[in-house]
Protein backbone atom coordinates (compact mmCIF):
# COMPACT_ATOMS: atom_id res chain seq x y z
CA UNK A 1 -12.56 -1.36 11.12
CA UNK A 2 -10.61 -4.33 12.44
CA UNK A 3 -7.06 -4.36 13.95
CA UNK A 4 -5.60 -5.76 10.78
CA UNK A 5 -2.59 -3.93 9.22
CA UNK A 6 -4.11 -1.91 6.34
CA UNK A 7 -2.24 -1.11 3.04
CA UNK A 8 -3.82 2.21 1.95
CA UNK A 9 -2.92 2.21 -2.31
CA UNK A 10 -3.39 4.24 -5.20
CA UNK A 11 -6.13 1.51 -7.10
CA UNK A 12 -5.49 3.25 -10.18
CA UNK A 13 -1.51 2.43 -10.40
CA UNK A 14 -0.98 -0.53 -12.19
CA UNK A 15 2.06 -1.16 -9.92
CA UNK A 16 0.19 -0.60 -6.70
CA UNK A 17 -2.83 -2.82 -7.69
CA UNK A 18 0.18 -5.63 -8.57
CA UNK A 19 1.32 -4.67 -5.02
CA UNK A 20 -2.45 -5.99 -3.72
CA UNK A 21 -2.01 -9.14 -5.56
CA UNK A 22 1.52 -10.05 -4.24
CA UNK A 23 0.33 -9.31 -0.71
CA UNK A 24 -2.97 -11.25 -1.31
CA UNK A 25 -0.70 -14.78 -2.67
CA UNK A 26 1.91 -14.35 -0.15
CA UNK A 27 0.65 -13.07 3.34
CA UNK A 28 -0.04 -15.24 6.17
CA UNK A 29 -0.05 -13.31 8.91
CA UNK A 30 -2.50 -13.30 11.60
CA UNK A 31 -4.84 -11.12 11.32
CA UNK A 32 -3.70 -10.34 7.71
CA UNK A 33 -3.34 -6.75 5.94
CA UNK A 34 -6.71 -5.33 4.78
CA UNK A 35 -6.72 -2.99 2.05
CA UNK A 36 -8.64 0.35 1.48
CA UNK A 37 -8.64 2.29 -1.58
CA UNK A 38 -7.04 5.69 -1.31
CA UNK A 39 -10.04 7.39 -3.07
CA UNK A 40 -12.58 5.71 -1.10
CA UNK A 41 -13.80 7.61 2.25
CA UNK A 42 -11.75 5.55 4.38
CA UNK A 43 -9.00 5.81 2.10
CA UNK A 44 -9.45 9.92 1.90
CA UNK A 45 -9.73 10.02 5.78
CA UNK A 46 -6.31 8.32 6.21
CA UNK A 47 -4.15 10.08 3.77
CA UNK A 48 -5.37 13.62 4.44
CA UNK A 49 -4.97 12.83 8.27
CA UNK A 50 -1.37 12.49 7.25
CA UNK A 51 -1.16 15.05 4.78
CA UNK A 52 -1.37 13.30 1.51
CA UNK A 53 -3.64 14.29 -1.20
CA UNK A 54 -5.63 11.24 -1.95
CA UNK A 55 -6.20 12.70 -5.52
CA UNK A 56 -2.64 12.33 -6.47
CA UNK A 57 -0.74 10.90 -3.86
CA UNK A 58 2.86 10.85 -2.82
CA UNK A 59 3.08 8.17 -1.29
CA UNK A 60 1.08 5.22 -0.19
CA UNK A 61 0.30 3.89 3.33
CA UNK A 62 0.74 1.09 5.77
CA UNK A 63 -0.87 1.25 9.09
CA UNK A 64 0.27 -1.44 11.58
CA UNK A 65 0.04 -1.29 15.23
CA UNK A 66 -1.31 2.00 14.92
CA UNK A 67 1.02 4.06 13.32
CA UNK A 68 1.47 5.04 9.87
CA UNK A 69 4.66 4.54 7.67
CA UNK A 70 5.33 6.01 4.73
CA UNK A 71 7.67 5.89 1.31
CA UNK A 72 10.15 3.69 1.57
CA UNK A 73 9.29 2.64 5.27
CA UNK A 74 6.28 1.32 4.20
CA UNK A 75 7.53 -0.54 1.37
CA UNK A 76 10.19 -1.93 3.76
CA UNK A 77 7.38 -3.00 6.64
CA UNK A 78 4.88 -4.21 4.07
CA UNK A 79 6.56 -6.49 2.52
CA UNK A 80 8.57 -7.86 5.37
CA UNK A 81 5.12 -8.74 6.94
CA UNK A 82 3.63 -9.93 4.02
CA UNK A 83 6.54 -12.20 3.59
CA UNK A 84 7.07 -13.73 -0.26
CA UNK A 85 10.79 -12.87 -1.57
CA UNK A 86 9.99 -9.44 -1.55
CA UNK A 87 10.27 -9.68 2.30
CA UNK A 88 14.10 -9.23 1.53
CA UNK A 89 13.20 -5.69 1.31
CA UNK A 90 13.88 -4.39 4.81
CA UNK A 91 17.57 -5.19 4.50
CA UNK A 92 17.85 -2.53 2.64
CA UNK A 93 17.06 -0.09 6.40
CA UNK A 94 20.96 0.41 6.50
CA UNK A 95 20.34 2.91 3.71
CA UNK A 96 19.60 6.65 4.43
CA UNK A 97 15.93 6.87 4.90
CA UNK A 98 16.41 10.42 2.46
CA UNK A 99 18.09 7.69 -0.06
CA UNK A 100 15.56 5.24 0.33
CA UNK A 101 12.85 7.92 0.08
CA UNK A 102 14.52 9.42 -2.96
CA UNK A 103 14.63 6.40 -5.36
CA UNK A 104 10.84 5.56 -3.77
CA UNK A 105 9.67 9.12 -5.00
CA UNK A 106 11.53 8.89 -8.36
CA UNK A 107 9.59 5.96 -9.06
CA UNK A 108 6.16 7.27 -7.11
CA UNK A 109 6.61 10.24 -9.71
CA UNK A 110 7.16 8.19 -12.76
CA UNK A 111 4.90 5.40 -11.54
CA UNK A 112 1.72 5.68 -14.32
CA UNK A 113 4.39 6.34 -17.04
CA UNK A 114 6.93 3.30 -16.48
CA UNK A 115 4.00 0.92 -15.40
CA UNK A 116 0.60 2.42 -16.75
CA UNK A 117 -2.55 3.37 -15.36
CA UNK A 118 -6.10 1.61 -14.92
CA UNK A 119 -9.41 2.47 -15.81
CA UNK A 120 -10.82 1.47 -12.69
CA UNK A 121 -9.68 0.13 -9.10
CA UNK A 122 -8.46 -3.48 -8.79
CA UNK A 123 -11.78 -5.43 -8.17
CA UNK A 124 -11.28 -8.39 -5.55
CA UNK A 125 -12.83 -12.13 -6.06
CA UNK A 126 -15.27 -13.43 -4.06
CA UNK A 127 -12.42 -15.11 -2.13
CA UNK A 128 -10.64 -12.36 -0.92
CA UNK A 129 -13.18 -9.74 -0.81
CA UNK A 130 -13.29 -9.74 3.19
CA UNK A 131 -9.79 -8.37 2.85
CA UNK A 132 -11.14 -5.28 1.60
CA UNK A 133 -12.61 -2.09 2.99
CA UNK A 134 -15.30 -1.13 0.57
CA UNK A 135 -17.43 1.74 0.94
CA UNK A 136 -20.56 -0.16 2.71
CA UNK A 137 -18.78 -1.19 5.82
């Protein structure tokens, strides 16, 4: 796997997958963030090397540098890199991370409900399939 900044998501969570598609339309950063399904065996390696159960996860996960943020950090990192109005995100670090983390696990929790669920992970085009860690690499 590459150096690039990998956004490790749930590709059954309608909001997640959206998540991919903002990140795919609005980041330009060199090299720019890969993603890996959380139930592929990249995917399962990462989250249970940081405790999350890929099968119904908590949380998802950026990796950038190296290390691993979580929750609300991620969200916060992610989008800052990505860039896109949601890059407005990160002022939002003056709040308690147990605050942040809070509202990001009420809507984690309620995330299938409030958004819905797909049958089947988001499928990339030919275009931006190099973006993605699929199980043959």
């Amino acid at each position: 796997m590459s150096d690039a900044p990998i956004y490790v998501y749930d590709g059954e969570c309608v909001l997640c997958s959206r998540a991919v598609q903002y990140v795919l339309k609005h980041d330009r950063t060199d090299p720019p963030i890969r993603f890996v399904a959380i139930l592929s065996q990249e995917g399962r390696a990462i989250a249970e090397g940081l405790g999350i159960d890929p099968e119904n996860p908590s949380s998802f996960i950026f990796v950038d540098d190296g290390k691993a943020y979580l929750m609300s950090d991620a969200v916060m990192i992610m989008t800052k890199r990505a860039g896109g109005p949601a890059r407005y995100l990160h002022l939002f670090s003056f709040v308690p991370r147990p605050l942040r983390d809070w509202a990001y696990k009420c809507i984690a929790t309620n995330r299938y409900s409030w958004f819905g669920r797909l049958d089947h992970c988001y499928m990339p085009s030919p275009e931006t399939r190099e973006r993605f860690v699929l199980e043959t690499e």
